[in-house]
PDB file of N, CA and C in Angstrom:
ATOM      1  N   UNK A   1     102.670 111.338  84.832  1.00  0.00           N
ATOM      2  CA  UNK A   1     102.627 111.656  86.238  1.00  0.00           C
ATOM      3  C   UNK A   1     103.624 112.767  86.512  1.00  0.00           C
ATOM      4  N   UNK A   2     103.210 113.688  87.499  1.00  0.00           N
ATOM      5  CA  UNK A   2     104.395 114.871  88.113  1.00  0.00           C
ATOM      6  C   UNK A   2     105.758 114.605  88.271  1.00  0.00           C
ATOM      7  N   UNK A   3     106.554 115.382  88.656  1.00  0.00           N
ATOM      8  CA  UNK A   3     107.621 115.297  88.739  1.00  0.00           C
ATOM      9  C   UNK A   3     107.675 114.681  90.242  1.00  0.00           C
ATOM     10  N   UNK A   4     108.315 113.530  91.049  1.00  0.00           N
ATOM     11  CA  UNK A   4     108.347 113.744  92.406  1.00  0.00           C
ATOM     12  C   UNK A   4     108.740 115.069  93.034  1.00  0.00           C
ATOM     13  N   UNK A   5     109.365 115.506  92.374  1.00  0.00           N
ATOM     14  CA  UNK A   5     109.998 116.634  93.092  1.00  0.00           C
ATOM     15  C   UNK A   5     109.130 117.955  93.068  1.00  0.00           C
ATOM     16  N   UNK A   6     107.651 117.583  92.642  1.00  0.00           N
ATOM     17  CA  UNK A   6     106.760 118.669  92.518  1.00  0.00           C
ATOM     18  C   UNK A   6     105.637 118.507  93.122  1.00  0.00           C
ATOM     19  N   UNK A   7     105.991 117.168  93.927  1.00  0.00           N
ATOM     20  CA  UNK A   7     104.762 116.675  95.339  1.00  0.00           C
ATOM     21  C   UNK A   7     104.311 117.936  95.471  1.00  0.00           C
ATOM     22  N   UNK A   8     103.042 118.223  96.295  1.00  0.00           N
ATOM     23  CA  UNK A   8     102.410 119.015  97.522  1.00  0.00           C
ATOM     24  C   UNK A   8     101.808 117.731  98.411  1.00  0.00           C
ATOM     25  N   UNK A   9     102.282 118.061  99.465  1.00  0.00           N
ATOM     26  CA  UNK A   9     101.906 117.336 101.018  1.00  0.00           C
ATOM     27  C   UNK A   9     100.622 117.735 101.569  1.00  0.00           C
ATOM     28  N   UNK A  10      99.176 118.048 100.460  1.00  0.00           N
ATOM     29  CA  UNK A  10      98.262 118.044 101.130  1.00  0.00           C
ATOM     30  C   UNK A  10      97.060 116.912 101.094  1.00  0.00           C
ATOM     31  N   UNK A  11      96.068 117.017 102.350  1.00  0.00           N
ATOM     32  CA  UNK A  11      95.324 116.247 102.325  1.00  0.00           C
ATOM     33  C   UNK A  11      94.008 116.485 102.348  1.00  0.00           C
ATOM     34  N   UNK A  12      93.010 115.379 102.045  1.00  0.00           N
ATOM     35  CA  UNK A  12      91.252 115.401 102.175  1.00  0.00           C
ATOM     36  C   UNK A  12      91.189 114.393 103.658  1.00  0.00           C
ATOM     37  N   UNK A  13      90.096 115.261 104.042  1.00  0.00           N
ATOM     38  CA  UNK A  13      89.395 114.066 104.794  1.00  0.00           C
ATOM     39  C   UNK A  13      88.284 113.523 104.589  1.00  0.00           C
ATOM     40  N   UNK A  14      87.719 112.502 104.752  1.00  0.00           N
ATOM     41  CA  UNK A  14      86.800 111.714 104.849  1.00  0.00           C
ATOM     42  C   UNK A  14      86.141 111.319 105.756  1.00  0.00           C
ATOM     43  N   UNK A  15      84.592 111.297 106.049  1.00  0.00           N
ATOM     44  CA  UNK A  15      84.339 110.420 107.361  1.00  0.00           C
ATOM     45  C   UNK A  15      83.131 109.455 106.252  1.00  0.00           C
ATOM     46  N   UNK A  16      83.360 108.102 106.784  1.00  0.00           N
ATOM     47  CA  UNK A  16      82.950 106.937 106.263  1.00  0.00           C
ATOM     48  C   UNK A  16      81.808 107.171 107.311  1.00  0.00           C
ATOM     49  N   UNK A  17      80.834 105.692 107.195  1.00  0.00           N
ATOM     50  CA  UNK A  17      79.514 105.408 107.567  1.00  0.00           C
ATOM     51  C   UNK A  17      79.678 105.134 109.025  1.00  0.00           C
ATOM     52  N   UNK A  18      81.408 104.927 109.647  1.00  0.00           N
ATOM     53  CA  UNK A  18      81.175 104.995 110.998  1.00  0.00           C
ATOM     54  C   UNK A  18      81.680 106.046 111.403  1.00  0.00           C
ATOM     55  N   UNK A  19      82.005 107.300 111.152  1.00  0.00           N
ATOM     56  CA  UNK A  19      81.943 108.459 111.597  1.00  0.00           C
ATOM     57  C   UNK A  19      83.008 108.795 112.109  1.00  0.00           C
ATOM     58  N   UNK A  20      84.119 108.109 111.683  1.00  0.00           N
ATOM     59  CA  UNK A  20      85.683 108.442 112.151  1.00  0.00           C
ATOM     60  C   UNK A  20      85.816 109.333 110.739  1.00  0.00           C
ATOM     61  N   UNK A  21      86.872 110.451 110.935  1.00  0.00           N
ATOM     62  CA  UNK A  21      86.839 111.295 110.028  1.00  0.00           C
ATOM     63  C   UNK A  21      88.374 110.868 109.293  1.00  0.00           C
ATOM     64  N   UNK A  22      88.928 110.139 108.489  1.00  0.00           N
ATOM     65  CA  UNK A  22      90.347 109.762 108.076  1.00  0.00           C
ATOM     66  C   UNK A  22      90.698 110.925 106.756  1.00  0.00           C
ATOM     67  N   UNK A  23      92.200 110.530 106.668  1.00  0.00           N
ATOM     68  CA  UNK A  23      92.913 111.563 105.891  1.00  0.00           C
ATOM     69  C   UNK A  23      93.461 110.713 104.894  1.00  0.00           C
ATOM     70  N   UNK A  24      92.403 110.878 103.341  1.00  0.00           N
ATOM     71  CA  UNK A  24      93.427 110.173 102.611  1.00  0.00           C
ATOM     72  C   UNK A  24      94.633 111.061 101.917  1.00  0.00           C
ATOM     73  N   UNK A  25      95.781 110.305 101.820  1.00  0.00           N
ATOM     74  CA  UNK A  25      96.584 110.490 101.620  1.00  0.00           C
ATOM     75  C   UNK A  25      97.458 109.578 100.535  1.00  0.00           C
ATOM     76  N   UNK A  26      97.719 110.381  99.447  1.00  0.00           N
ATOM     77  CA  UNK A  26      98.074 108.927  98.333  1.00  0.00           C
ATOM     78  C   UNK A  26      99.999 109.010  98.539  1.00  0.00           C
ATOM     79  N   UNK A  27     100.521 108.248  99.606  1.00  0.00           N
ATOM     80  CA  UNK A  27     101.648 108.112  99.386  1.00  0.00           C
ATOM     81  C   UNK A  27     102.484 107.184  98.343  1.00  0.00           C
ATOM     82  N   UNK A  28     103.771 107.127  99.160  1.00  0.00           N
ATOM     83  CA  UNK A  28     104.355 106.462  97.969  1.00  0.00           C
ATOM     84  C   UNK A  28     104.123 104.857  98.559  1.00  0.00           C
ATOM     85  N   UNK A  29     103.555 104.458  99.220  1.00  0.00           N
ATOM     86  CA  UNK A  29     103.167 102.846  99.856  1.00  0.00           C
ATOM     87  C   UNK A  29     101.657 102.949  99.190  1.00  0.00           C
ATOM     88  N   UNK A  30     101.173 104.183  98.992  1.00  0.00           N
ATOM     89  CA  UNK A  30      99.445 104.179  98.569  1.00  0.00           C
ATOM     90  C   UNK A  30      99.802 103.801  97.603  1.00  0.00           C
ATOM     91  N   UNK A  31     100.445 104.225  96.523  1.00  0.00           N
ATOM     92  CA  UNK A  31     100.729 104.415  95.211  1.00  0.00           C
ATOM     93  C   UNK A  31     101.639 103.269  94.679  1.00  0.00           C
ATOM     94  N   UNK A  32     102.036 102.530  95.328  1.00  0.00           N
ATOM     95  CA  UNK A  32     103.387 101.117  95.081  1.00  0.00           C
ATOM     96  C   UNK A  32     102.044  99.887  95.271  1.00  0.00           C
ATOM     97  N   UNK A  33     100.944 100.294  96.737  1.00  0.00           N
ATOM     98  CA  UNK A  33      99.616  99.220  96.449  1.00  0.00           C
ATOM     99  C   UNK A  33      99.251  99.267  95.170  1.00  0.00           C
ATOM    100  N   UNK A  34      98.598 100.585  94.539  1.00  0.00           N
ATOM    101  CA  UNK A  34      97.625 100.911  93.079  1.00  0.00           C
ATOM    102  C   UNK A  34      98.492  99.937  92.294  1.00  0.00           C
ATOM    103  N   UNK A  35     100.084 100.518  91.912  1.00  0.00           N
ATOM    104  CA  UNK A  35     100.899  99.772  91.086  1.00  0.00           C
ATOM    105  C   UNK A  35     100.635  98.262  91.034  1.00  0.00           C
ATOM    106  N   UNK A  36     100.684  97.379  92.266  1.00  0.00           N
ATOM    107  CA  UNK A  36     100.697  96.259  92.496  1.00  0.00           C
ATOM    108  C   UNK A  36      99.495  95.342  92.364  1.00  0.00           C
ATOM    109  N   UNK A  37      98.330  96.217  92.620  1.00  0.00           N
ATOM    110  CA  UNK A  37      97.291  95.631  91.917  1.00  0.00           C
ATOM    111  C   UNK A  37      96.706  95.953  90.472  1.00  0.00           C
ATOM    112  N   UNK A  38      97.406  97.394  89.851  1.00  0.00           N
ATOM    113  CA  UNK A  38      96.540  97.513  88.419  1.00  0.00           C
ATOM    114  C   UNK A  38      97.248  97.893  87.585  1.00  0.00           C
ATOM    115  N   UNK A  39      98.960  97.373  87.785  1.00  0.00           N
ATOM    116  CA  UNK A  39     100.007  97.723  87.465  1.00  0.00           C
ATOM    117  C   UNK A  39     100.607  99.267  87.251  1.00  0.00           C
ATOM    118  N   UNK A  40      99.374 100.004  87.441  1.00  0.00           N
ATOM    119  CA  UNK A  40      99.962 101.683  87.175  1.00  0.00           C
ATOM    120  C   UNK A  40      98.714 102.377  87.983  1.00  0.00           C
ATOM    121  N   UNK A  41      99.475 103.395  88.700  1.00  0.00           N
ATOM    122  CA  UNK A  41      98.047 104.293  89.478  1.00  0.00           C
ATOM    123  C   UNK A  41      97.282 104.637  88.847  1.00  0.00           C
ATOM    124  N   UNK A  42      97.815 105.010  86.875  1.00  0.00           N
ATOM    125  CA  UNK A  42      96.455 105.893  85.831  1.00  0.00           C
ATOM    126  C   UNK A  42      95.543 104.853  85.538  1.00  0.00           C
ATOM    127  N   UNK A  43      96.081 103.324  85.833  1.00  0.00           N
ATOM    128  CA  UNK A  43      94.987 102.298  85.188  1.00  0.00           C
ATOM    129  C   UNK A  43      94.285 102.135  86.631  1.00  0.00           C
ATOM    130  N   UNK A  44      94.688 102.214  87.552  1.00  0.00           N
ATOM    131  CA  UNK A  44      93.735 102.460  88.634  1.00  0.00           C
ATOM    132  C   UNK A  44      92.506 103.564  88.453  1.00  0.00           C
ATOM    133  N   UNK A  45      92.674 104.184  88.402  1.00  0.00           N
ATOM    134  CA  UNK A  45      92.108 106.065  88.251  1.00  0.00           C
ATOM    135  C   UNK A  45      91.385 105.921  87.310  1.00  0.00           C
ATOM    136  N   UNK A  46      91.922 105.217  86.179  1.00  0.00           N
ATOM    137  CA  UNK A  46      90.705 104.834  84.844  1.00  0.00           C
ATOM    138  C   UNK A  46      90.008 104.030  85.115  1.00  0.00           C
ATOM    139  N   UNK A  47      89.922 103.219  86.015  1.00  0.00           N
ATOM    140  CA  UNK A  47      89.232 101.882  85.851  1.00  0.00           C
ATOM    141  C   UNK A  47      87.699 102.173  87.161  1.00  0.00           C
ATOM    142  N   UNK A  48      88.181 103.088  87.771  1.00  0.00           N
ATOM    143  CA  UNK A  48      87.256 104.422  88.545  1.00  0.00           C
ATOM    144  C   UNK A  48      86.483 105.245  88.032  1.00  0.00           C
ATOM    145  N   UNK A  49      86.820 105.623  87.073  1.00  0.00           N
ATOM    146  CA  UNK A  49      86.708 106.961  86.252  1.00  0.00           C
ATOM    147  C   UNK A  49      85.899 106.308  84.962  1.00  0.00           C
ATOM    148  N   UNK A  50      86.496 105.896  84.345  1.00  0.00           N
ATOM    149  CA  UNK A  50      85.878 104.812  82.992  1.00  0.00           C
ATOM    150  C   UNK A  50      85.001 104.006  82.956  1.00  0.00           C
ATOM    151  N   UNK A  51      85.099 103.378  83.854  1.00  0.00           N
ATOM    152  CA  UNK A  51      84.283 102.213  83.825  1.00  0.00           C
ATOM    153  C   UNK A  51      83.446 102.457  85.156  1.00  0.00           C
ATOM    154  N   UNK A  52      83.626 102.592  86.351  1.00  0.00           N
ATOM    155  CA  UNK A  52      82.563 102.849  87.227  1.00  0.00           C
ATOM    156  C   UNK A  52      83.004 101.451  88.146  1.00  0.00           C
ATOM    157  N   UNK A  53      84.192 101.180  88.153  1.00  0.00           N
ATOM    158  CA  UNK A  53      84.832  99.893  88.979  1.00  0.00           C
ATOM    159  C   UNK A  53      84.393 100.270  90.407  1.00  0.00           C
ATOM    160  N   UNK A  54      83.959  99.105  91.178  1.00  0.00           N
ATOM    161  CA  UNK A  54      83.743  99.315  92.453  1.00  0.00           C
ATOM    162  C   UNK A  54      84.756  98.834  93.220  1.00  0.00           C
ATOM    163  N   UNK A  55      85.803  97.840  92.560  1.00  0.00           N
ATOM    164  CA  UNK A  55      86.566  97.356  93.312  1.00  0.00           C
ATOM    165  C   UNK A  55      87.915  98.274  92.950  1.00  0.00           C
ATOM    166  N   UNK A  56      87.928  99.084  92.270  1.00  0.00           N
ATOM    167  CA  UNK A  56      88.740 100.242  92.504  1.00  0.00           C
ATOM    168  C   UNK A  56      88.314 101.079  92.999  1.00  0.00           C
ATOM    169  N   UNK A  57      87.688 101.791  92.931  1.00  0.00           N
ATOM    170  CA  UNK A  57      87.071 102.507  94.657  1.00  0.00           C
ATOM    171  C   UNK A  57      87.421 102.280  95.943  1.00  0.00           C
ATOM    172  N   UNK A  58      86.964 100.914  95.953  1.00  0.00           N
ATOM    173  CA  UNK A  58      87.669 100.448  96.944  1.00  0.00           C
ATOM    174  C   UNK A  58      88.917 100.564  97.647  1.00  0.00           C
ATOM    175  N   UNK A  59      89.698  99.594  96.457  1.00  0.00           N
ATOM    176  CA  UNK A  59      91.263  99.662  96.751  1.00  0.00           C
ATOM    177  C   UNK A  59      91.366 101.285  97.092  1.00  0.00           C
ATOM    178  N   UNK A  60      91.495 101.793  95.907  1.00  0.00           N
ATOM    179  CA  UNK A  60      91.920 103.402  96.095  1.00  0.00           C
ATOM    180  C   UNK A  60      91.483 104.262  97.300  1.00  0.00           C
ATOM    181  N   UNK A  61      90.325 103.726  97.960  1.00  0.00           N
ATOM    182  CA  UNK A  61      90.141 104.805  99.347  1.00  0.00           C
ATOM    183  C   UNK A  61      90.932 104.170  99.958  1.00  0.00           C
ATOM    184  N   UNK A  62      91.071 102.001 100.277  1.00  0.00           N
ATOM    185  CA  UNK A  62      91.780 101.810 101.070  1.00  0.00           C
ATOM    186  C   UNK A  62      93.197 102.110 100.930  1.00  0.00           C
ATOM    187  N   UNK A  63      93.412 102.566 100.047  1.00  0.00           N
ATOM    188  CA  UNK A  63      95.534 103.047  99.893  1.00  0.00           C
ATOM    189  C   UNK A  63      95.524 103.910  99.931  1.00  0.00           C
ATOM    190  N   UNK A  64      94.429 105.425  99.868  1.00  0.00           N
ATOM    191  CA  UNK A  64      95.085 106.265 100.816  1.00  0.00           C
ATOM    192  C   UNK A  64      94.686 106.355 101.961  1.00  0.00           C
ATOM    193  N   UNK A  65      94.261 105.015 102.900  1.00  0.00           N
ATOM    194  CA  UNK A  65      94.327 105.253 104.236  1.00  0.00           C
ATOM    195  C   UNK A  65      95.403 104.572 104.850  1.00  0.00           C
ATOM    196  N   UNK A  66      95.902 103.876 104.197  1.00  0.00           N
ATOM    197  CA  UNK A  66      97.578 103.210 104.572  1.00  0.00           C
ATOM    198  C   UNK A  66      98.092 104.239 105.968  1.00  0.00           C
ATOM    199  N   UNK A  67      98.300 104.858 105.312  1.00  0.00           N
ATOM    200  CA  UNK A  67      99.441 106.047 106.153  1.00  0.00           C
ATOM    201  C   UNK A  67      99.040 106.102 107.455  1.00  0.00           C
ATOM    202  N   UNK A  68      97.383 106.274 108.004  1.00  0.00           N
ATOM    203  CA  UNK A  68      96.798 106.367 109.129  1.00  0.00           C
ATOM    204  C   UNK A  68      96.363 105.220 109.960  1.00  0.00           C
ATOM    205  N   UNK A  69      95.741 104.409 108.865  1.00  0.00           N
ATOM    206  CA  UNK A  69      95.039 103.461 109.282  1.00  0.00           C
ATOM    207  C   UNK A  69      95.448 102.150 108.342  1.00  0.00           C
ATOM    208  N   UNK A  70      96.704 101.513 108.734  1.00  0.00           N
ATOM    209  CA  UNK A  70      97.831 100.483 107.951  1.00  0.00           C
ATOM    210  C   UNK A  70      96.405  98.995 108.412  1.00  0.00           C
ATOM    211  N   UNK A  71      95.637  98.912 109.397  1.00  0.00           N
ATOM    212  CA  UNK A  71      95.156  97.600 109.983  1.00  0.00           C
ATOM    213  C   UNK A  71      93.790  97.423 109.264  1.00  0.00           C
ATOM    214  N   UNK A  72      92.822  98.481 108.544  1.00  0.00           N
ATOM    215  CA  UNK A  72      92.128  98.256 107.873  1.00  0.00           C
ATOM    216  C   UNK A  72      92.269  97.551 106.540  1.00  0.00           C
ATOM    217  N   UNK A  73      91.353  96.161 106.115  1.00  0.00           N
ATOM    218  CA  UNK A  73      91.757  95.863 105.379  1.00  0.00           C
ATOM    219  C   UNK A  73      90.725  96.081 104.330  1.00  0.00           C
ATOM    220  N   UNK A  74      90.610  95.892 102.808  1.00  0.00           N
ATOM    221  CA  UNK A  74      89.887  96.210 101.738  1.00  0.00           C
ATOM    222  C   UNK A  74      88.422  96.175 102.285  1.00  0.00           C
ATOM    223  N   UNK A  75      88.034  94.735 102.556  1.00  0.00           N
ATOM    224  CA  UNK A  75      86.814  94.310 102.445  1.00  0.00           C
ATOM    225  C   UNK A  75      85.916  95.807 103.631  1.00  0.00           C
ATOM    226  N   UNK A  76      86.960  95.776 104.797  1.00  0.00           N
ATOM    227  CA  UNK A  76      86.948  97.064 106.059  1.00  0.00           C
ATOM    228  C   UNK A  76      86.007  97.977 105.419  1.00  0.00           C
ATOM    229  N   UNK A  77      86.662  98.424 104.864  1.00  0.00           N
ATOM    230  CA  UNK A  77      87.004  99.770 103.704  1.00  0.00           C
ATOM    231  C   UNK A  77      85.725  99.595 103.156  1.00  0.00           C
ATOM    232  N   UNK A  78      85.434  98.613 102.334  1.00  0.00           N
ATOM    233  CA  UNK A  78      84.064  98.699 101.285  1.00  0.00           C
ATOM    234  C   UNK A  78      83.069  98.683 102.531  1.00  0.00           C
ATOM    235  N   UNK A  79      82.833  97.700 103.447  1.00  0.00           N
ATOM    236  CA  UNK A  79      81.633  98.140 104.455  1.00  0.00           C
ATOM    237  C   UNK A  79      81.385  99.623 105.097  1.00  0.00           C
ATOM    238  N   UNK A  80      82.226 100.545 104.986  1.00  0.00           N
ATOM    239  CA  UNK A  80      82.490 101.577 105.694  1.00  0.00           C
ATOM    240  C   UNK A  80      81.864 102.988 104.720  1.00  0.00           C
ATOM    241  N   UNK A  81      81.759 102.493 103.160  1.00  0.00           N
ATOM    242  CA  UNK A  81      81.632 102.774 101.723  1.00  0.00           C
ATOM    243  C   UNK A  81      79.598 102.912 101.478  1.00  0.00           C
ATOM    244  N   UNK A  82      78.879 103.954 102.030  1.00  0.00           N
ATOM    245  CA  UNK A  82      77.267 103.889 101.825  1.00  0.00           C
ATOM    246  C   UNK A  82      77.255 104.388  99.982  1.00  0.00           C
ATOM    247  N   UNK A  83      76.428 103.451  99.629  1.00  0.00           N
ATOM    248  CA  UNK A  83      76.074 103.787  98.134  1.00  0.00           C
ATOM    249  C   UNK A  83      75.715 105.222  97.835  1.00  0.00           C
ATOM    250  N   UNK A  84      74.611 105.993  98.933  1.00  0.00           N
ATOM    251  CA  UNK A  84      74.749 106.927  98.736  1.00  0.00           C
ATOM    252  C   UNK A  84      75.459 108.171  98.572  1.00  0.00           C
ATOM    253  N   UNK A  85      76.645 107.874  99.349  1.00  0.00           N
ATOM    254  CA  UNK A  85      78.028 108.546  99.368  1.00  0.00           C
ATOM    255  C   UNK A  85      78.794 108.657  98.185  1.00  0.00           C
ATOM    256  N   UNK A  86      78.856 107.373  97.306  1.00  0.00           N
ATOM    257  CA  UNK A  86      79.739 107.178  96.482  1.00  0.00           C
ATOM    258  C   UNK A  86      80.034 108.262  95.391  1.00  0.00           C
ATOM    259  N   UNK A  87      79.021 109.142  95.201  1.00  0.00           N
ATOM    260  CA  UNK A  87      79.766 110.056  94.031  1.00  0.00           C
ATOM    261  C   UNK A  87      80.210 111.323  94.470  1.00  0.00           C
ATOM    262  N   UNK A  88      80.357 111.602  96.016  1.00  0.00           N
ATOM    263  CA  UNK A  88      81.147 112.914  96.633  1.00  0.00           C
ATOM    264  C   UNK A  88      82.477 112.180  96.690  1.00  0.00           C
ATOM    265  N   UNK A  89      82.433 110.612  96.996  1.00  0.00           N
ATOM    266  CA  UNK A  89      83.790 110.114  97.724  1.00  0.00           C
ATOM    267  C   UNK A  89      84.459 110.142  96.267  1.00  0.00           C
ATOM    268  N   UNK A  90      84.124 109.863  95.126  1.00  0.00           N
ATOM    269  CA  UNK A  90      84.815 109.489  94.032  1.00  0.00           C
ATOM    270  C   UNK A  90      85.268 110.875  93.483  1.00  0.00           C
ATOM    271  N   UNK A  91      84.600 112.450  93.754  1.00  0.00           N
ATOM    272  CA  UNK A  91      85.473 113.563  93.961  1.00  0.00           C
ATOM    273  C   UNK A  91      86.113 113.930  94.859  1.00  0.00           C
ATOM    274  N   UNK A  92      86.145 113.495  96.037  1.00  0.00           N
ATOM    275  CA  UNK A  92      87.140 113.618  97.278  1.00  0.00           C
ATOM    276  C   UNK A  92      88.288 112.928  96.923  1.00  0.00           C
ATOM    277  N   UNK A  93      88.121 111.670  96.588  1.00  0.00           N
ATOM    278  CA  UNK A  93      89.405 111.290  96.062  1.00  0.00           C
ATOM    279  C   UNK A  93      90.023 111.136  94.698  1.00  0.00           C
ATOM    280  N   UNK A  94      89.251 112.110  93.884  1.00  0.00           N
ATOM    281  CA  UNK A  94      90.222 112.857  92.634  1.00  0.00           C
ATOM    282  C   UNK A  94      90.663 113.895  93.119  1.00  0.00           C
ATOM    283  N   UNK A  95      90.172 114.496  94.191  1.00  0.00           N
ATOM    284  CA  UNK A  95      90.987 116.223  94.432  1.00  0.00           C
ATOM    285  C   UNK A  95      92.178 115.599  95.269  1.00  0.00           C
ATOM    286  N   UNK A  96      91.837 114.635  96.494  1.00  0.00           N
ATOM    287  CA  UNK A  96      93.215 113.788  96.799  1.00  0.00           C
ATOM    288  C   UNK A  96      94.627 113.631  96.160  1.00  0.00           C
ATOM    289  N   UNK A  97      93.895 113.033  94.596  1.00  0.00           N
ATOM    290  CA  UNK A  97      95.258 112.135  94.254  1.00  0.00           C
ATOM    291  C   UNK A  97      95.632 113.650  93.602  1.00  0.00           C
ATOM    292  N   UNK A  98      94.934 114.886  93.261  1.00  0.00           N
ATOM    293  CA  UNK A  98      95.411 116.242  92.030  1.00  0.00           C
ATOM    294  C   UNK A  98      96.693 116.703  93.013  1.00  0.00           C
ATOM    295  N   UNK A  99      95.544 117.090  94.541  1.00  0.00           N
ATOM    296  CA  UNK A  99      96.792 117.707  95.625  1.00  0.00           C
ATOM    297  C   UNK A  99      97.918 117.181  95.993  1.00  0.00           C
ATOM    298  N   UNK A 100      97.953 115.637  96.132  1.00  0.00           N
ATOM    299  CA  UNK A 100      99.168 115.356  96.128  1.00  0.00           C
ATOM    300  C   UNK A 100     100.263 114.924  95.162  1.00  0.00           C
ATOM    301  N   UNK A 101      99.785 115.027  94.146  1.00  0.00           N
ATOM    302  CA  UNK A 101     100.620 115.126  92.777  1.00  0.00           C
ATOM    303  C   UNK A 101     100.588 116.130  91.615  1.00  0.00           C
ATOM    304  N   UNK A 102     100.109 117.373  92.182  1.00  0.00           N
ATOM    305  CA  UNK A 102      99.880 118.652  91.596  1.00  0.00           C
ATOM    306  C   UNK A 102     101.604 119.461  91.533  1.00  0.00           C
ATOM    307  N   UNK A 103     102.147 119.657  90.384  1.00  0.00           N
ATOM    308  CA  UNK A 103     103.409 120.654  90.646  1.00  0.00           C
ATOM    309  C   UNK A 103     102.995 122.027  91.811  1.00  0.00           C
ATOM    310  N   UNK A 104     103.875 122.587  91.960  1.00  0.00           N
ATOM    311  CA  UNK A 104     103.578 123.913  93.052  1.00  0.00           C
ATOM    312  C   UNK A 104     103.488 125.054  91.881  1.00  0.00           C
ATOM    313  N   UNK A 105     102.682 125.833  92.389  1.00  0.00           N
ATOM    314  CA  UNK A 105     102.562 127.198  91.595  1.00  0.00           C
ATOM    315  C   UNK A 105     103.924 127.494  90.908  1.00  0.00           C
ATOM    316  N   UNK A 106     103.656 128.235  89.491  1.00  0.00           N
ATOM    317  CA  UNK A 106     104.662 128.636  88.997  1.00  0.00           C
ATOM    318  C   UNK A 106     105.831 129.539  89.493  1.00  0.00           C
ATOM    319  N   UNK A 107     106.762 129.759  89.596  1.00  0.00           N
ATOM    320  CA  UNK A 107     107.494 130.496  90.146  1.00  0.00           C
ATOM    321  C   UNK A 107     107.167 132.409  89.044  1.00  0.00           C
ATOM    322  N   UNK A 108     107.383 133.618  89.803  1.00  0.00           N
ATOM    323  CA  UNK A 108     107.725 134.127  89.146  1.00  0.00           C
ATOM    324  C   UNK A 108     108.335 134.195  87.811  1.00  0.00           C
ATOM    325  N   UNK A 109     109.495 133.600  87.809  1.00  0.00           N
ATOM    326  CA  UNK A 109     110.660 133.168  86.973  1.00  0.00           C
ATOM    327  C   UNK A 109     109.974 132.633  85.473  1.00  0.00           C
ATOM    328  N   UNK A 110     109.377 131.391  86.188  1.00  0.00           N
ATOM    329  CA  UNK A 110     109.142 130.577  85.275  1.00  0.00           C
ATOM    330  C   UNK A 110     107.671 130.846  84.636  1.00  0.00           C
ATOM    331  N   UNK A 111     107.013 132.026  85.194  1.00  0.00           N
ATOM    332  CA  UNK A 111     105.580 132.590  84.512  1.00  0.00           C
ATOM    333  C   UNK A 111     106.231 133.956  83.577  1.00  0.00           C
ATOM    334  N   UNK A 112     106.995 134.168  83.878  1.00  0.00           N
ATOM    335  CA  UNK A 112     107.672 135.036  82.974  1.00  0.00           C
ATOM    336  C   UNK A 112     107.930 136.947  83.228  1.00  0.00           C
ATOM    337  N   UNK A 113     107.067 136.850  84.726  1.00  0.00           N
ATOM    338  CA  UNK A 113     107.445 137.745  85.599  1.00  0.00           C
ATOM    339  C   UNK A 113     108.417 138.202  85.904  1.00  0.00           C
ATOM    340  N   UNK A 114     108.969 139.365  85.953  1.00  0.00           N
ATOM    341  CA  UNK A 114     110.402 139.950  86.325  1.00  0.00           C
ATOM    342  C   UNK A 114     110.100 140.769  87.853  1.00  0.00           C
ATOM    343  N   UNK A 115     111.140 140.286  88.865  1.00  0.00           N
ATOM    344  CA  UNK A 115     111.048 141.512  89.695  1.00  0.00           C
ATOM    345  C   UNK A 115     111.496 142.643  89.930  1.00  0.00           C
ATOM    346  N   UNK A 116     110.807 143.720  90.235  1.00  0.00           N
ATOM    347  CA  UNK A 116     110.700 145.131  89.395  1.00  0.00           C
ATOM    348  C   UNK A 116     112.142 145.779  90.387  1.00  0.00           C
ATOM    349  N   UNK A 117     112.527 145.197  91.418  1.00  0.00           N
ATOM    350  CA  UNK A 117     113.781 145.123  92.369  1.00  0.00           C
ATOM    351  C   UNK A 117     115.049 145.157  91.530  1.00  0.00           C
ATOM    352  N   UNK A 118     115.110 144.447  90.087  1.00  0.00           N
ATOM    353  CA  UNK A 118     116.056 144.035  89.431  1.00  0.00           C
ATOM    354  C   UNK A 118     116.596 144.563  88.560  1.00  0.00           C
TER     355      UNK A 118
END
């Protein structure tokens, strides 16, 4: 996993089957849920990814709606979830979890760029 210190603070939105448009967001309460149910966010993400888990799907849209929407609960979440949807939502929320745990562009410096100022 990234460095914390190489967060980016961006987000996806989503609009589910009732047409509210939410922002997931994988914080650090999104990410302490994943932990707590699959002991690590990558065995979350695999168990999505690998296997075709529905009840990680689940969880995982409902933890990154924590931040916005703390009163929705799982089961919420899966009714809200149309089958037909499911394989845009399962790239909406891989570009989710990339953006917010993506390092930031390389620095000059560190791509090996000199500035010509110097």
């Amino acid at each position: 996993m990234s460095n914390i210190a190489d967060v980016k603070p961006k987000t996806i939105k989503i609009a589910l089957s009732d047409g509210v448009q939410r922002t997931v967001r994988f914080t650090l309460n999104a990410l302490a849920e994943l932990e707590d149910r699959y002991g690590s966010v990558q065995t979350a993400f695999d168990k999505l990814e690998k296997e075709n888990s529905m009840k990680a799907l689940r969880c995982i849209l409902w933890a990154g709606f924590l931040h916005e929407s703390p009163e929705l609960t799982e089961l919420e979440v899966g009714n809200l979830i149309d089958i037909a949807y499911m394989q845009e939502l399962v790239g909406s929320l891989n570009s989710a979890l990339e953006q917010d745990l993506a390092p930031e562009e390389e620095s000059e410096e560190e791509s090996g760029e000199q500035d010509p100022n110097v």
